[in-house]
PDB file of N, CA and C in Angstrom:
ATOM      1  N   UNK A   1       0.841  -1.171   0.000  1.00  0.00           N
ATOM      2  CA  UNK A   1       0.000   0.000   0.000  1.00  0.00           C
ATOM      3  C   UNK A   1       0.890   1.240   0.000  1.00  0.00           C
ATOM      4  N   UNK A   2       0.402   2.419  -0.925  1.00  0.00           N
ATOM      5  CA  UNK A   2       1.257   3.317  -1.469  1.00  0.00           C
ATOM      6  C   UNK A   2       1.109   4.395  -0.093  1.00  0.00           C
ATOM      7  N   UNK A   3       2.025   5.053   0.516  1.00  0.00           N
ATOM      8  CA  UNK A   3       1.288   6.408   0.847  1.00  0.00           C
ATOM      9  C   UNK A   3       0.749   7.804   0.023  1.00  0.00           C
ATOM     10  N   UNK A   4      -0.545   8.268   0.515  1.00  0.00           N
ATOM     11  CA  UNK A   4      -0.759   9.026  -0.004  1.00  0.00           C
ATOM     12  C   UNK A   4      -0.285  10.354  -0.296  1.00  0.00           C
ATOM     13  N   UNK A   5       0.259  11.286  -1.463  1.00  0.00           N
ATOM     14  CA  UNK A   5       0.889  12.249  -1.529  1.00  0.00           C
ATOM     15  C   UNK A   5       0.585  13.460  -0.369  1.00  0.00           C
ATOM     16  N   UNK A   6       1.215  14.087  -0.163  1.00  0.00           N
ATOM     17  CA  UNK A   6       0.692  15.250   0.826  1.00  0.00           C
ATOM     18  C   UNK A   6       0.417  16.176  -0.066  1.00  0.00           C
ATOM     19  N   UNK A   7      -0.616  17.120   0.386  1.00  0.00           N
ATOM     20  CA  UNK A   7      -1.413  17.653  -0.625  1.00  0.00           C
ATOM     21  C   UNK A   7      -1.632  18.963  -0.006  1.00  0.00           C
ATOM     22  N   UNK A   8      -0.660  20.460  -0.608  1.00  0.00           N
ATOM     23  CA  UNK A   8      -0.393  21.919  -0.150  1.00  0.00           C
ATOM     24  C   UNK A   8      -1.927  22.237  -0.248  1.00  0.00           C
ATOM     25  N   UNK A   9      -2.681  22.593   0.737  1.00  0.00           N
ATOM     26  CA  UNK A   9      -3.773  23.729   1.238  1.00  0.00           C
ATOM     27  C   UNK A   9      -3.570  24.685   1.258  1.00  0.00           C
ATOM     28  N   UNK A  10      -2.496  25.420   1.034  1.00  0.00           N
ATOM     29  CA  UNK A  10      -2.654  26.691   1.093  1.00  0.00           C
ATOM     30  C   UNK A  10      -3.130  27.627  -0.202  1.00  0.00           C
ATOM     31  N   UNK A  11      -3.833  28.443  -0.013  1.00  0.00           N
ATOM     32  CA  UNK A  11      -4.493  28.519  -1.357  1.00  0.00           C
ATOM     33  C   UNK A  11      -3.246  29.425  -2.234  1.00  0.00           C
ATOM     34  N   UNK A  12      -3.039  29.729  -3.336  1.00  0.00           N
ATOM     35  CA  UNK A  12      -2.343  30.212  -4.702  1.00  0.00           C
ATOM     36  C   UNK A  12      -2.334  31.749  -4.030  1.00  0.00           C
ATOM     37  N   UNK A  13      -0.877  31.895  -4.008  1.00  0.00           N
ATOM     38  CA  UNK A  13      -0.419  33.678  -3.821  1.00  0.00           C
ATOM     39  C   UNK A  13      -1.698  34.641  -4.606  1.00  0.00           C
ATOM     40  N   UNK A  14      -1.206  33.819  -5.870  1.00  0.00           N
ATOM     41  CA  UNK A  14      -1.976  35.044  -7.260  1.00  0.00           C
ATOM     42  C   UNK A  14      -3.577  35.130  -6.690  1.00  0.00           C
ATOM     43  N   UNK A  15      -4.278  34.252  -6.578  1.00  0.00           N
ATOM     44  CA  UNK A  15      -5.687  33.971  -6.218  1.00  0.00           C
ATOM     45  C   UNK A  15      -5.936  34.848  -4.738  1.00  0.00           C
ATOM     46  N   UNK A  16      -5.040  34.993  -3.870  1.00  0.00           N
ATOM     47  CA  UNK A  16      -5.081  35.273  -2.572  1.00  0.00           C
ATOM     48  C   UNK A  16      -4.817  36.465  -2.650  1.00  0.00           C
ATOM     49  N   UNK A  17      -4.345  37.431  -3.563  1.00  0.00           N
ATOM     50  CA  UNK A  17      -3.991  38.534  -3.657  1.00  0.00           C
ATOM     51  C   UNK A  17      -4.988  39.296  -4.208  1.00  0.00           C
ATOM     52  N   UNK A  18      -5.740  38.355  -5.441  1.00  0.00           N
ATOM     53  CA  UNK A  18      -6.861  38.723  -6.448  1.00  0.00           C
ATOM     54  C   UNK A  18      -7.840  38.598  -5.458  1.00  0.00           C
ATOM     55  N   UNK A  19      -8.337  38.019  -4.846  1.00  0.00           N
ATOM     56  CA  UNK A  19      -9.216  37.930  -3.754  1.00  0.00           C
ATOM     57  C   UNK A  19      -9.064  39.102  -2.192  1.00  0.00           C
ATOM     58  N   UNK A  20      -8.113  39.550  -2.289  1.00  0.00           N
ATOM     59  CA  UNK A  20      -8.553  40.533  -0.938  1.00  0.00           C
ATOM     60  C   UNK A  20      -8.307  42.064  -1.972  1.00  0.00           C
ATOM     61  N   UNK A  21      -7.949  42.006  -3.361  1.00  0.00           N
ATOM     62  CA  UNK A  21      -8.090  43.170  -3.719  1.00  0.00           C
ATOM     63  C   UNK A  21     -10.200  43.246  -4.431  1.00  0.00           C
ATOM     64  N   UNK A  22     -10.715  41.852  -4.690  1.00  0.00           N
ATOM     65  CA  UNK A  22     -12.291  41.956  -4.865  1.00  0.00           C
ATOM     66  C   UNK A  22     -12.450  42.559  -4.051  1.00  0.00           C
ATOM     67  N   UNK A  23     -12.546  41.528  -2.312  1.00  0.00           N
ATOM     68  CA  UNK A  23     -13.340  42.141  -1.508  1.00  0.00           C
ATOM     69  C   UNK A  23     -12.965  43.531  -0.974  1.00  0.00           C
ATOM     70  N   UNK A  24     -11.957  43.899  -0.873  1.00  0.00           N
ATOM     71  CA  UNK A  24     -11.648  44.992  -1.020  1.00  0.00           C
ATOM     72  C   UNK A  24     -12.473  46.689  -1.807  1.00  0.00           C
ATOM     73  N   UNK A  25     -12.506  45.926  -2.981  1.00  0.00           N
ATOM     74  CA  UNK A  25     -13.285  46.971  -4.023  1.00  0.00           C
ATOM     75  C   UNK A  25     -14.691  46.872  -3.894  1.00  0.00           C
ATOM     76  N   UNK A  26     -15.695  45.945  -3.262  1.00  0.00           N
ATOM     77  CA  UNK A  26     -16.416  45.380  -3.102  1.00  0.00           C
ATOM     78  C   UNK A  26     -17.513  44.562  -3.416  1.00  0.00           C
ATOM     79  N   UNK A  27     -16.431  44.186  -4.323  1.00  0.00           N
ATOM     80  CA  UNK A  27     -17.065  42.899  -5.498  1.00  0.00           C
ATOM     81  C   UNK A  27     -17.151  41.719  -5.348  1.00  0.00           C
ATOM     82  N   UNK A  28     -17.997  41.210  -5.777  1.00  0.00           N
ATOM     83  CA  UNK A  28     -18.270  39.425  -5.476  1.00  0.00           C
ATOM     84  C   UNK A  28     -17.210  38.856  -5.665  1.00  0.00           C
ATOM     85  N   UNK A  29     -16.839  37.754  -4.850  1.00  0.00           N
ATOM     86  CA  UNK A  29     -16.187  36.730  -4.659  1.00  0.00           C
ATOM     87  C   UNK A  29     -16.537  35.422  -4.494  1.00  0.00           C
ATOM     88  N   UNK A  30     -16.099  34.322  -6.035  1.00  0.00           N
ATOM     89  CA  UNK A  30     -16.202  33.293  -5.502  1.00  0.00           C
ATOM     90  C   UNK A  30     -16.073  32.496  -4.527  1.00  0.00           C
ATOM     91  N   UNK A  31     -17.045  31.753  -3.932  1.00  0.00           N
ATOM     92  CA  UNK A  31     -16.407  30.989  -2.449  1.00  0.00           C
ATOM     93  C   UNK A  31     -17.099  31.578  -1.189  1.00  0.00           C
ATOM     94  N   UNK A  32     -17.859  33.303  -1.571  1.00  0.00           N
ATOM     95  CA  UNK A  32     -18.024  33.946  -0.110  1.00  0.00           C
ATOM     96  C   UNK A  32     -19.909  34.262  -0.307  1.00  0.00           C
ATOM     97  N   UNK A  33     -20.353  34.714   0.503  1.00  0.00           N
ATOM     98  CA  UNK A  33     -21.562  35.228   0.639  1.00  0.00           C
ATOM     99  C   UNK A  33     -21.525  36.775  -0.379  1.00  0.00           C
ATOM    100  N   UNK A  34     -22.583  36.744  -1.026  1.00  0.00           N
ATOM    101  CA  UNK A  34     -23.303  37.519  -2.075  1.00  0.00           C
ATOM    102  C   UNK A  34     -24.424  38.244  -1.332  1.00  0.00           C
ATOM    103  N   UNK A  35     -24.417  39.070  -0.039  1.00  0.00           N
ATOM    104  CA  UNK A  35     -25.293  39.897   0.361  1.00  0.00           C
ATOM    105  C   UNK A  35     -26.790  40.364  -0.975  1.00  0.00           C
ATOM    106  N   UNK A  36     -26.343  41.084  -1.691  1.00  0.00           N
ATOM    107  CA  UNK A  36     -26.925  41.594  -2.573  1.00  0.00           C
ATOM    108  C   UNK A  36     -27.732  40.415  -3.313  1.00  0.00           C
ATOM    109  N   UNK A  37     -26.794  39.294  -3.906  1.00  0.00           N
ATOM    110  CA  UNK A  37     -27.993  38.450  -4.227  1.00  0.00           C
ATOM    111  C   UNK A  37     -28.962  37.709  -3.545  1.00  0.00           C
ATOM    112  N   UNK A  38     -28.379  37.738  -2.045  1.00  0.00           N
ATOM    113  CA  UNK A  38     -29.149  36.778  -1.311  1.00  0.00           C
ATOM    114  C   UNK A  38     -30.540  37.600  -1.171  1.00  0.00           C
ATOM    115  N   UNK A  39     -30.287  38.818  -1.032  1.00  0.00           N
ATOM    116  CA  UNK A  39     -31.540  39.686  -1.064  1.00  0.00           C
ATOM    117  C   UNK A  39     -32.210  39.948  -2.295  1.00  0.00           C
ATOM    118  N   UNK A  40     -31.732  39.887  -3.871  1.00  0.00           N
ATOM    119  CA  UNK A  40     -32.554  39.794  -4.564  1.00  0.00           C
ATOM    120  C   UNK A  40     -33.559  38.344  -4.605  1.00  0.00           C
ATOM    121  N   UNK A  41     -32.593  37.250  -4.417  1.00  0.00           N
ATOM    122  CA  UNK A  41     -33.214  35.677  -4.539  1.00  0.00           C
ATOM    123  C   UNK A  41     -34.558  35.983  -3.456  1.00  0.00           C
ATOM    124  N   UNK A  42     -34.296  36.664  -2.599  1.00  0.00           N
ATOM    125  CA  UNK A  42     -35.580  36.154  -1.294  1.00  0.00           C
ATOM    126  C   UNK A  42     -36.679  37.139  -1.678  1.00  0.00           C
ATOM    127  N   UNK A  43     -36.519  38.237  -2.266  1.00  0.00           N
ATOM    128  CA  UNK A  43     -37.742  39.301  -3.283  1.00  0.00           C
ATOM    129  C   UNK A  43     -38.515  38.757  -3.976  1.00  0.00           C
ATOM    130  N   UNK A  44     -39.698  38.905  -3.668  1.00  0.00           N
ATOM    131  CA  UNK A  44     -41.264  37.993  -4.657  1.00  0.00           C
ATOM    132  C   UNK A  44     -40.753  38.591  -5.783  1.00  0.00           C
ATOM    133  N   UNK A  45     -40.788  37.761  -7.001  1.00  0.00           N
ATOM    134  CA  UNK A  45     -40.513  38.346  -8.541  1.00  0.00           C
ATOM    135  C   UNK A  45     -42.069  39.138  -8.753  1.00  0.00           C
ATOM    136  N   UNK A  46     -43.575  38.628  -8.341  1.00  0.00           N
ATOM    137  CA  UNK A  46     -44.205  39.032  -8.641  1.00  0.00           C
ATOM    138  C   UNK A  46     -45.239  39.233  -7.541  1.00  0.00           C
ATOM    139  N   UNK A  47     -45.250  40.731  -7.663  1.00  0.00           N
ATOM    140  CA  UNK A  47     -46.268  41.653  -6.421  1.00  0.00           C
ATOM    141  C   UNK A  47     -47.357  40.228  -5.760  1.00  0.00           C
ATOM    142  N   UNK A  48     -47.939  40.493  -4.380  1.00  0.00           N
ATOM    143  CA  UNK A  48     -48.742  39.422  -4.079  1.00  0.00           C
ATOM    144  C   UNK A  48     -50.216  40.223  -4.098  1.00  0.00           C
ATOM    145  N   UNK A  49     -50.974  39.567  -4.369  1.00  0.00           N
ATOM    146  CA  UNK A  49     -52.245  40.174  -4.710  1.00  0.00           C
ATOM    147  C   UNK A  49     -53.128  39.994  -3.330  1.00  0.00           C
TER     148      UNK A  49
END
């Protein structure tokens, strides 16, 4: 039985850099909570009668 490779978690410089300059600017980020959409998704599309 082989051992299994060890496998780096740490996430990618480039990605980690690109990611605190999104949230930063305050743009969506894959991976995180979407305030804004979560509040459009929960809005009746159509008035209630």
């Amino acid at each position: 039985m082989s051992d299994r490779p060890i496998v780096d978690r740490t996430p990618f410089p480039v990605y980690s850099a690109l990611v605190t300059q999104w949230v930063q600017a305050g743009r969506t980020v894959p991976g995180m909570p979407d305030r804004e959409w979560e509040r459009l998704m929960a809005t009746p599309v159509w008035p209630r009668s």
